[in-house]
N, C-alpha and C. Protein backbone atom coordinates (compact mmCIF):
# COMPACT_ATOMS: atom_id res chain seq x y z
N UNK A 1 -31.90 29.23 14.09
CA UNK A 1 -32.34 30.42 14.77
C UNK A 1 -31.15 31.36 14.94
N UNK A 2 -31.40 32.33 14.55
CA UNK A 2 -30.31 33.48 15.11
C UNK A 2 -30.03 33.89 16.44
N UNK A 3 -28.20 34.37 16.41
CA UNK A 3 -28.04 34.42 18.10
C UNK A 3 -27.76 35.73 18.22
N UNK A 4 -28.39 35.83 19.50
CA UNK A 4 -27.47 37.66 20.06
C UNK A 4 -27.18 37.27 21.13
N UNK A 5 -26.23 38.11 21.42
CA UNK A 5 -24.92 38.25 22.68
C UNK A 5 -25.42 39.59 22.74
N UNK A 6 -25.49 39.71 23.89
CA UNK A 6 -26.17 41.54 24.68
C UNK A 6 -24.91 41.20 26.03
N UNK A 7 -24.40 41.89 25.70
CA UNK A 7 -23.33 42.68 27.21
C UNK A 7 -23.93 43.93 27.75
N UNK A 8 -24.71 43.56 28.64
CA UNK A 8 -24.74 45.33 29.41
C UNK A 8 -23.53 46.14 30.23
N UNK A 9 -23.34 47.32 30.60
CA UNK A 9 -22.72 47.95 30.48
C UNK A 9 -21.97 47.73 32.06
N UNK A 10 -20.20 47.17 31.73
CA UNK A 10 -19.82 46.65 32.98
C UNK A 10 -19.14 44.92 32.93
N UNK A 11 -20.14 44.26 32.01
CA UNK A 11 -19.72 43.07 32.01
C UNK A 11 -18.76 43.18 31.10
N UNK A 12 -17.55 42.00 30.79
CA UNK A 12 -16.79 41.45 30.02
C UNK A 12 -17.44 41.41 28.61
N UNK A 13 -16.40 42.25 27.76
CA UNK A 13 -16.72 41.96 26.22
C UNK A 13 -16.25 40.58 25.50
N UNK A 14 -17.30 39.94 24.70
CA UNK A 14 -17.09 38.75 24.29
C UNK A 14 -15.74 39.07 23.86
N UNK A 15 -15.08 37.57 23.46
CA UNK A 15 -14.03 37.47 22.67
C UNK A 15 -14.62 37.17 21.66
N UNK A 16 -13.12 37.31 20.35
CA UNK A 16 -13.21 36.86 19.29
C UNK A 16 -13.54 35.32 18.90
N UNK A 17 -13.26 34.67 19.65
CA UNK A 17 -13.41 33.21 19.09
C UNK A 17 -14.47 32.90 19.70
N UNK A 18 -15.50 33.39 20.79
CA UNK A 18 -16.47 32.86 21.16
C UNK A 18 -17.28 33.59 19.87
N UNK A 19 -17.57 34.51 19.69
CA UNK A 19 -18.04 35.78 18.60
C UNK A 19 -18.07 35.10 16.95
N UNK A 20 -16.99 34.37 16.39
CA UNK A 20 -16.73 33.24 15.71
C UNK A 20 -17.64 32.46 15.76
N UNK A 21 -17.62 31.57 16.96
CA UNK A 21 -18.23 30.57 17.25
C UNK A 21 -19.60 30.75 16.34
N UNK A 22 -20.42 31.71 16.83
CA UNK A 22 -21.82 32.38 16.57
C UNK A 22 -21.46 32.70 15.39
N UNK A 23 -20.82 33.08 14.49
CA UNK A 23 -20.78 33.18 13.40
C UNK A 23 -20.93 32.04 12.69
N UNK A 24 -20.10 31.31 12.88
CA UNK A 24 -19.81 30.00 12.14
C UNK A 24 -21.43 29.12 12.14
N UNK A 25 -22.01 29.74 12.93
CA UNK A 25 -23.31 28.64 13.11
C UNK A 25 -24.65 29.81 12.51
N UNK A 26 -24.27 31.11 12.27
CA UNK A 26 -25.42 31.84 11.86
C UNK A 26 -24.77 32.85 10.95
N UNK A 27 -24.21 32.78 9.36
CA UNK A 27 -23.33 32.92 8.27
C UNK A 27 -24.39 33.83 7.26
N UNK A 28 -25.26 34.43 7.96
CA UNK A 28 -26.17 35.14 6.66
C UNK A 28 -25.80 36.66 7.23
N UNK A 29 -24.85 37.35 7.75
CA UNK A 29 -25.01 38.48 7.92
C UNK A 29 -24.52 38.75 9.79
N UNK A 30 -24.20 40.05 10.11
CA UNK A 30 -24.55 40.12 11.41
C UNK A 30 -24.22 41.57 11.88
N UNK A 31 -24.93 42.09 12.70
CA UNK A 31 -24.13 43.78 13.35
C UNK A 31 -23.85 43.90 14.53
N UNK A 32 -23.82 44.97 14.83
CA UNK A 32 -23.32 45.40 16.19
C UNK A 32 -24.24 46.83 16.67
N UNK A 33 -24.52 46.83 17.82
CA UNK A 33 -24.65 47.82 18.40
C UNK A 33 -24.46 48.60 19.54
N UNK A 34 -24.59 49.49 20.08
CA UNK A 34 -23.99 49.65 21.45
C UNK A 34 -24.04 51.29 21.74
N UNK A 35 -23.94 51.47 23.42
CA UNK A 35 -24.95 52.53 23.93
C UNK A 35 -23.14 53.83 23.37
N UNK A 36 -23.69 54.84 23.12
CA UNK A 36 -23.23 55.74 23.19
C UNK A 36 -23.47 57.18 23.68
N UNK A 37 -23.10 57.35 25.05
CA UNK A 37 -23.85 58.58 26.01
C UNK A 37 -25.75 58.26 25.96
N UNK A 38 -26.47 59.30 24.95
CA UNK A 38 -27.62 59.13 25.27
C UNK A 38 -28.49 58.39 24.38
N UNK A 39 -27.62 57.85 23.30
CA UNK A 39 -28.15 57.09 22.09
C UNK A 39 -27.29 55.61 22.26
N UNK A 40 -27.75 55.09 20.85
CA UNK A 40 -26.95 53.52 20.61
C UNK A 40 -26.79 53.81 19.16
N UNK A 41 -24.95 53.55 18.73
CA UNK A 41 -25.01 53.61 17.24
C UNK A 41 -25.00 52.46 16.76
N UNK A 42 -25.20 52.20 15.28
CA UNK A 42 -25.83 50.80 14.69
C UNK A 42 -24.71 50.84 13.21
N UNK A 43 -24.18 49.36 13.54
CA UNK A 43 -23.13 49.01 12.59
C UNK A 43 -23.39 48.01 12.31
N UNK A 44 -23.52 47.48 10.97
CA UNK A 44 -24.57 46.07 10.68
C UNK A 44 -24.20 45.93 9.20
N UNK A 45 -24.90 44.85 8.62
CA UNK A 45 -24.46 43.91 7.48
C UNK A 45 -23.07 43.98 7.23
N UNK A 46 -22.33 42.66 8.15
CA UNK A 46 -21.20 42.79 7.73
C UNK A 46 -21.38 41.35 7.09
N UNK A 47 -21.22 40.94 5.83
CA UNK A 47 -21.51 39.40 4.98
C UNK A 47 -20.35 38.69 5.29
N UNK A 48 -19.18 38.90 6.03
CA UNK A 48 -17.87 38.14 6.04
C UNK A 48 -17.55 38.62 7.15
N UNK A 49 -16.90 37.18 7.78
CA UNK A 49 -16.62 37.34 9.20
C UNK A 49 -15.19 38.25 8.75
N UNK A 50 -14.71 38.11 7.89
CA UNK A 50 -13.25 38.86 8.07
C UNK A 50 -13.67 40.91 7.95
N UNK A 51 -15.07 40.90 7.75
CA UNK A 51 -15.21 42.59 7.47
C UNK A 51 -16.10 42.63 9.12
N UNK A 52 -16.42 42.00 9.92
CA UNK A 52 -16.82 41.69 11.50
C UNK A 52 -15.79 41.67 11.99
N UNK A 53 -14.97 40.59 11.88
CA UNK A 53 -13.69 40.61 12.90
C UNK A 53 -12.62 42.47 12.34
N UNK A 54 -12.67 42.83 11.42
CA UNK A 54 -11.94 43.87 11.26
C UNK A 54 -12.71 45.12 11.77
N UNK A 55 -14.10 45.33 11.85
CA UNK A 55 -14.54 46.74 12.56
C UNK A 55 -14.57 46.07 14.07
N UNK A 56 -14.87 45.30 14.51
CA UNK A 56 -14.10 44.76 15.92
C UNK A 56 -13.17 45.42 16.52
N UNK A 57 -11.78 45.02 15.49
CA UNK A 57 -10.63 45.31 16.15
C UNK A 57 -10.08 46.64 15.59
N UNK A 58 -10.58 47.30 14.95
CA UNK A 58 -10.59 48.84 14.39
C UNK A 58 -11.29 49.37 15.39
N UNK A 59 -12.21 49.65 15.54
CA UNK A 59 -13.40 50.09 16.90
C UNK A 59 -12.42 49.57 18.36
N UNK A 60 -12.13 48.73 18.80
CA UNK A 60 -11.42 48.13 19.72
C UNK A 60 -12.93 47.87 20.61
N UNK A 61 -14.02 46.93 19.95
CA UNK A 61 -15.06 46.40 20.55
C UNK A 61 -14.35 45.76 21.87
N UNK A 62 -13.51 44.81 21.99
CA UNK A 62 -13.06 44.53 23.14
C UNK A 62 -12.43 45.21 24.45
N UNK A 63 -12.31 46.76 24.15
CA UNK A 63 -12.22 47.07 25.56
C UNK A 63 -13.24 47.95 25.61
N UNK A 64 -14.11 47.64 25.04
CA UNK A 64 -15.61 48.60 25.53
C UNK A 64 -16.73 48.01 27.00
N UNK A 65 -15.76 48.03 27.91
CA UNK A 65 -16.09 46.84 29.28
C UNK A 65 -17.36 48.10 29.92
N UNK A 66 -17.57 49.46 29.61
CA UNK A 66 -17.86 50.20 30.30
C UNK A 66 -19.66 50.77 29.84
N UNK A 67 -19.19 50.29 27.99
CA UNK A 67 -20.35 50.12 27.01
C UNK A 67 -21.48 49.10 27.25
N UNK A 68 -22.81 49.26 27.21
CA UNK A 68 -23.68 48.17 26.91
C UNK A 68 -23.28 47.89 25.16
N UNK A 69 -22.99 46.30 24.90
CA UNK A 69 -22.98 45.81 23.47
C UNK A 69 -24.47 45.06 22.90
N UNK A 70 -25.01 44.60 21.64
CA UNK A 70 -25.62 43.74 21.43
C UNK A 70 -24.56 43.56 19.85
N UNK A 71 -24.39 41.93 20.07
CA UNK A 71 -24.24 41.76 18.35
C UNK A 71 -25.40 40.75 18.12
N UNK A 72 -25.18 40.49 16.68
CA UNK A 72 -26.65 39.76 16.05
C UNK A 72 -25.99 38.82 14.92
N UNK A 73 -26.16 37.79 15.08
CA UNK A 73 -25.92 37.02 13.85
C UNK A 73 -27.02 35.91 13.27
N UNK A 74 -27.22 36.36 12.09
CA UNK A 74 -28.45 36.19 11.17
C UNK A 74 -28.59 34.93 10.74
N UNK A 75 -29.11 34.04 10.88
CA UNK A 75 -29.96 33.05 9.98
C UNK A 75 -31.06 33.63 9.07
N UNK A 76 -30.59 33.91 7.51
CA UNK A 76 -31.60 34.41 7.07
C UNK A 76 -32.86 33.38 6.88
N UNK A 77 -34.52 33.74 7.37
CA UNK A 77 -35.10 32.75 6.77
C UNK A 77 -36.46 33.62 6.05
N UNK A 78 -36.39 34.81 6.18
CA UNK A 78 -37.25 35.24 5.09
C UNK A 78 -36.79 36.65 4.73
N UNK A 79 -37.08 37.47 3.99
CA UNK A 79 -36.53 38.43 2.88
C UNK A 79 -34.92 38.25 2.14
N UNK A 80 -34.30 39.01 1.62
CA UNK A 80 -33.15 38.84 0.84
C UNK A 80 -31.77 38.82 2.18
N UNK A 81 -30.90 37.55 1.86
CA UNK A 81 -29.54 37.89 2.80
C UNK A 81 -28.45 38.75 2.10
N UNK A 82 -29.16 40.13 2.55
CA UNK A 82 -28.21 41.10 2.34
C UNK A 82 -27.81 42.07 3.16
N UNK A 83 -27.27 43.09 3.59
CA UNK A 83 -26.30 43.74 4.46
C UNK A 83 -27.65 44.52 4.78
N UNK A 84 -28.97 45.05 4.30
CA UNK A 84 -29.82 45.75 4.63
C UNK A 84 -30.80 44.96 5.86
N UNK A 85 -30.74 43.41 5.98
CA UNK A 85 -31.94 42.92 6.67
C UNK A 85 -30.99 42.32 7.59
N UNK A 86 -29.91 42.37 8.04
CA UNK A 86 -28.98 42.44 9.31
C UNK A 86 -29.37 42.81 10.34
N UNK A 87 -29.29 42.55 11.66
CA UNK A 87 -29.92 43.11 12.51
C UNK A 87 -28.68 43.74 13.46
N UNK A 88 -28.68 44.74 14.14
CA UNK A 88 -30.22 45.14 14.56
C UNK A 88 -30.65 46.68 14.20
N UNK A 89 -31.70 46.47 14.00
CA UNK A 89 -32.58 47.41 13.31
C UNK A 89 -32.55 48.74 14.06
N UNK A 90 -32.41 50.07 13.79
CA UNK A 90 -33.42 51.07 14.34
C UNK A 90 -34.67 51.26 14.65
N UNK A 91 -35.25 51.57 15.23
CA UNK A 91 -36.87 51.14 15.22
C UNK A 91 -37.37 52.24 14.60
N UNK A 92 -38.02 52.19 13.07
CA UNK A 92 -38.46 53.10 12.61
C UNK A 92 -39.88 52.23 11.71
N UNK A 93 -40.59 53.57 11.11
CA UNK A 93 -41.44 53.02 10.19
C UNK A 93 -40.94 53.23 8.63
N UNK A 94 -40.22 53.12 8.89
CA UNK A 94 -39.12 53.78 7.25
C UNK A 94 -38.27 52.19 6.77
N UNK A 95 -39.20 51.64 5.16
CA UNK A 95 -38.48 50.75 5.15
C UNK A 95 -36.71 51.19 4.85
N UNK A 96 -37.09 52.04 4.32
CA UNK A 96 -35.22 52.80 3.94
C UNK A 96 -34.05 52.97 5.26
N UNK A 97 -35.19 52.92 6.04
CA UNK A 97 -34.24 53.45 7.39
C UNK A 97 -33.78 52.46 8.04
N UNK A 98 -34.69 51.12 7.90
CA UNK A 98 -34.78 50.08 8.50
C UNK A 98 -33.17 49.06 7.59
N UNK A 99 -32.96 49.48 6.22
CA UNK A 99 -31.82 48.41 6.08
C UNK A 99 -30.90 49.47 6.36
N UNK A 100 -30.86 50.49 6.64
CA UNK A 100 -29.24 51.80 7.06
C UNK A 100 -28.52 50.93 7.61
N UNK A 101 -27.41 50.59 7.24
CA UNK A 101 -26.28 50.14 7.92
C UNK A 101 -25.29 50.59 8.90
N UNK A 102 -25.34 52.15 9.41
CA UNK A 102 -24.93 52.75 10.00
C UNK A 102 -25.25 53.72 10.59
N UNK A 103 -25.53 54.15 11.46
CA UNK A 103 -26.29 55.31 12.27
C UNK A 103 -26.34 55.33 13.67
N UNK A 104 -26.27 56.58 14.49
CA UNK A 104 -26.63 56.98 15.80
C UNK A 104 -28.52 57.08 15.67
N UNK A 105 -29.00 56.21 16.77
CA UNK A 105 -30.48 56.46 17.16
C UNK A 105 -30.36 56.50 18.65
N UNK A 106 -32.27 56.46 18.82
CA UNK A 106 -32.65 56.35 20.01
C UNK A 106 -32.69 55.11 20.88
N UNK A 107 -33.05 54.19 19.73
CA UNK A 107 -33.22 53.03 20.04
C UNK A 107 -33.07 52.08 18.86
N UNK A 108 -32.15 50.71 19.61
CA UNK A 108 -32.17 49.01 18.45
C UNK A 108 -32.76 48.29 18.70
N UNK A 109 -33.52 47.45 17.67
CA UNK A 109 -34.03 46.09 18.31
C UNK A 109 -33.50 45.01 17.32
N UNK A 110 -33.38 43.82 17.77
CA UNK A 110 -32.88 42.35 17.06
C UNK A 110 -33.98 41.28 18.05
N UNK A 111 -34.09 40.36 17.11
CA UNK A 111 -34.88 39.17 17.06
C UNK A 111 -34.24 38.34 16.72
N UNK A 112 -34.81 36.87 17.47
CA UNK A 112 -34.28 35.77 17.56
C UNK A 112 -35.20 34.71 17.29
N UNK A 113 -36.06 34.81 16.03
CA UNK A 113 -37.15 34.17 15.68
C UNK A 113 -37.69 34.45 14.17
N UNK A 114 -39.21 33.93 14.52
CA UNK A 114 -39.80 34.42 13.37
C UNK A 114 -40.92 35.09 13.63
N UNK A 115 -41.29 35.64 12.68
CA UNK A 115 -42.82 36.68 13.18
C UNK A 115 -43.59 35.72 11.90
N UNK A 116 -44.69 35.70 12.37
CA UNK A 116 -45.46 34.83 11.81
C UNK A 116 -46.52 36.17 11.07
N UNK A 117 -45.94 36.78 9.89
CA UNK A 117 -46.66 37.52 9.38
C UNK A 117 -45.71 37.49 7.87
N UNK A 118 -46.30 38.09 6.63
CA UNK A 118 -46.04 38.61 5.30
C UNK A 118 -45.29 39.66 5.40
N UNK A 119 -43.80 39.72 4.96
CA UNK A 119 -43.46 41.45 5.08
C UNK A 119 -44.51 41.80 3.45
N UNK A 120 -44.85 42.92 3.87
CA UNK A 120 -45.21 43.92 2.86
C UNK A 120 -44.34 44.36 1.40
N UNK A 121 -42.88 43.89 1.56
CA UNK A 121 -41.83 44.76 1.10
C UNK A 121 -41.33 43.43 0.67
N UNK A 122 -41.08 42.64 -0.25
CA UNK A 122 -40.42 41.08 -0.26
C UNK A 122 -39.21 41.27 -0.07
N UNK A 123 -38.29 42.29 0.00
CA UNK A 123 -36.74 42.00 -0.24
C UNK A 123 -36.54 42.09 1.49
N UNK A 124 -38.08 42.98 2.27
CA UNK A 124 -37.34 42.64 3.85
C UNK A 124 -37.72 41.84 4.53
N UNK A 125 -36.72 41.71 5.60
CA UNK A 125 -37.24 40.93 6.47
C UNK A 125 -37.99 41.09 7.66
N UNK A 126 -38.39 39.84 8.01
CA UNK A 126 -39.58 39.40 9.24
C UNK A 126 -39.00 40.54 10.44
């Protein structure tokens, strides 16, 4: 099952080696997201913890104590494990919009399961 770590805005930003940890146990992918003024921007499919741990510490995710965070790390178990079906998603009806790897929205969502339905689209995911 895939894990997310959600910091709301105030608490302690994970560390790196707990952040690891979750990697090491969910290796198909993972992003980041987090509130910015009146939106949340979305940074996602990173396939290697070393291209995660580097927008981390480029961004300086760790002193964002003031930011709400969510990261997501993927167990892929249905569509393709690629940088597009990473979570977490924008909430759109746009499959195109839905693998964007980068963007300011309104709103993210990530899941920690399965949806017990057919994607429409085989390369995405549940």
């Amino acid at each position: 099952m895939c894990v997310i770590v959600f910091k709301p805005a105030g608490a302690e930003v994970p560390p790196l080696p707990l952040l690891k940890h979750c990697w090491d146990k969910n290796p198909d992918g993972a992003g980041i997201g987090f509130s910015q003024k009146d939106s949340v921007f979305l940074s996602k499919g990173f396939m290697t913890w070393k291209a995660f741990e580097e927008f981390y510490t480029a961004n300086k995710m760790g002193t964002r104590k003031s930011q709400a965070l969510v990261f997501h790390f993927r167990i892929g178990t249905h569509g393709t494990k690629d940088a597009g079906n990473t979570h977490p998603f924008c909430v759109s009806n746009s499959p195109e919009e839905l693998r964007t790897t980068r963007g300011t929205y309104t709103m993210l969502m990530a899941h920690n399961g399965i949806f017990s339905c057919t994607p429409k689209l085989p390369a995405v995911s549940d």
